[in-house]
Protein backbone atom coordinates (compact mmCIF):
# COMPACT_ATOMS: atom_id res chain seq x y z
CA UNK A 1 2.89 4.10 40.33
CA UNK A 2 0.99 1.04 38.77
CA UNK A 3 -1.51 4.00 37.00
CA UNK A 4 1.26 5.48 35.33
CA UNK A 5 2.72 1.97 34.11
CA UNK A 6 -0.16 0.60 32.55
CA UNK A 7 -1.20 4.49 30.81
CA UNK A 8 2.81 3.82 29.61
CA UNK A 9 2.46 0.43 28.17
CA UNK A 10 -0.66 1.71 26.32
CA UNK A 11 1.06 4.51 25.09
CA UNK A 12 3.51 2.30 23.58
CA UNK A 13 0.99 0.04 21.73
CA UNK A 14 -0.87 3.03 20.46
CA UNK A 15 2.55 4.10 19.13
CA UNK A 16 3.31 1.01 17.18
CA UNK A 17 -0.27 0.63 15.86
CA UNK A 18 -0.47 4.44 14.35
CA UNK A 19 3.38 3.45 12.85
CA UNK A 20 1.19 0.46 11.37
CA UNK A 21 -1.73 2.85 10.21
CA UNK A 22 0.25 5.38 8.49
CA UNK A 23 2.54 2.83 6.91
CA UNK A 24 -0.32 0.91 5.50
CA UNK A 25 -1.93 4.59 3.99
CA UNK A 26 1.34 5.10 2.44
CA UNK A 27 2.21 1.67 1.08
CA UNK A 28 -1.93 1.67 -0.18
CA UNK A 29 -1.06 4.97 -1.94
CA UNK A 30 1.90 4.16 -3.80
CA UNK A 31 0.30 0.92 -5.03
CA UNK A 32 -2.69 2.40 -6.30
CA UNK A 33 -0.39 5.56 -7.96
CA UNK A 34 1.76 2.66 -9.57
CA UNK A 35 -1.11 0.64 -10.77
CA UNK A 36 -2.46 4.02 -12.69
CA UNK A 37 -5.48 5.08 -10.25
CA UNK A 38 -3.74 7.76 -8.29
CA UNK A 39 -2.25 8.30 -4.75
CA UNK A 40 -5.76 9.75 -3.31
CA UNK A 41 -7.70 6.58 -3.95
CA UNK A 42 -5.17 4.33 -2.15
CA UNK A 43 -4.94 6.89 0.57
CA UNK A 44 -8.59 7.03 1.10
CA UNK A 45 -8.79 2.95 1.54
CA UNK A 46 -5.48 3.52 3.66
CA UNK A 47 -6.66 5.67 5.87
CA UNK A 48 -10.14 3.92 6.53
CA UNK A 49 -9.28 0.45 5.89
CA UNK A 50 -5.66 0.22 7.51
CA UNK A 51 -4.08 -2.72 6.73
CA UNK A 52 -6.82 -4.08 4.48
CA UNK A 53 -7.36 -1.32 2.41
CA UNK A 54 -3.28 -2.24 1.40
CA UNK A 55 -4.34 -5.76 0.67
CA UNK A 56 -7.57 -4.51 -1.41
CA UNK A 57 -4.86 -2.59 -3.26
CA UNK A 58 -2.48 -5.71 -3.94
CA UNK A 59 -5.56 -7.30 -5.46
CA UNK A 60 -6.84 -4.53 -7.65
CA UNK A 61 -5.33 -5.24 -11.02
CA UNK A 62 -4.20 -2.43 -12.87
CA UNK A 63 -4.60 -0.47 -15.81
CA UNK A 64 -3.44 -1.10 -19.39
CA UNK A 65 -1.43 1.93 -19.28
CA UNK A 66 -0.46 2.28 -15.86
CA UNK A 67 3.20 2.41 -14.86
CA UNK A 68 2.87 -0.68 -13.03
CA UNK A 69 2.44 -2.44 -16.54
CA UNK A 70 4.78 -0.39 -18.54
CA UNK A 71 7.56 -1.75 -16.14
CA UNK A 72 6.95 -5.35 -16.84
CA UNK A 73 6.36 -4.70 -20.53
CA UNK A 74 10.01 -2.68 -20.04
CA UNK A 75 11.52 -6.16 -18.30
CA UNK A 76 9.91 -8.51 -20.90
CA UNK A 77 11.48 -6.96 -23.66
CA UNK A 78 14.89 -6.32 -21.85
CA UNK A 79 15.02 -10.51 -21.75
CA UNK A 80 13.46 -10.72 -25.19
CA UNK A 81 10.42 -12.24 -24.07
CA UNK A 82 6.11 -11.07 -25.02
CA UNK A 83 5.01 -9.30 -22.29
CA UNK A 84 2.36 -11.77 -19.71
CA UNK A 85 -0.94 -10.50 -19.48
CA UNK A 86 -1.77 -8.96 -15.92
């Protein structure tokens, strides 16, 4: 009875940390598709890195023409305002 208990409360840890993996492959893939590098690169450092690879990807500045910086170029002149370097 104890076996099956402690195989249980593993189970339910592995659960929540492959809920953290995948999450942090998908949020590392949309980052690195909105900062104009494509989804596979931020899936790759998602995948291997976990949860770091989606910090690497909140640091990696991105491109002049990405969509990321077409947004805030968007905002800027929707308030009248010159767009802020990135």
């Amino acid at each position: 009875m104890t076996a099956s208990l402690i195989i249980a409360a593993l189970g339910s840890k592995a659960f929540w940390l492959l809920y953290l993996w995948l999450g942090s492959a998908w949020g590392a893939s949309e980052l690195s598709a909105r900062k104009g590098y494509g989804e596979k690169w931020g899936l790759g450092c998602g995948l291997l890195l976990s949860v770091v690879g989606l910090v690497i990807w909140l640091i990696v500045p991105p491109k002049p023409d990405s969509p990321w910086v077409q947004k805030k170029r968007r905002e800027a002149a929707n308030e009248g305002e010159e767009p802020t370097a990135v």
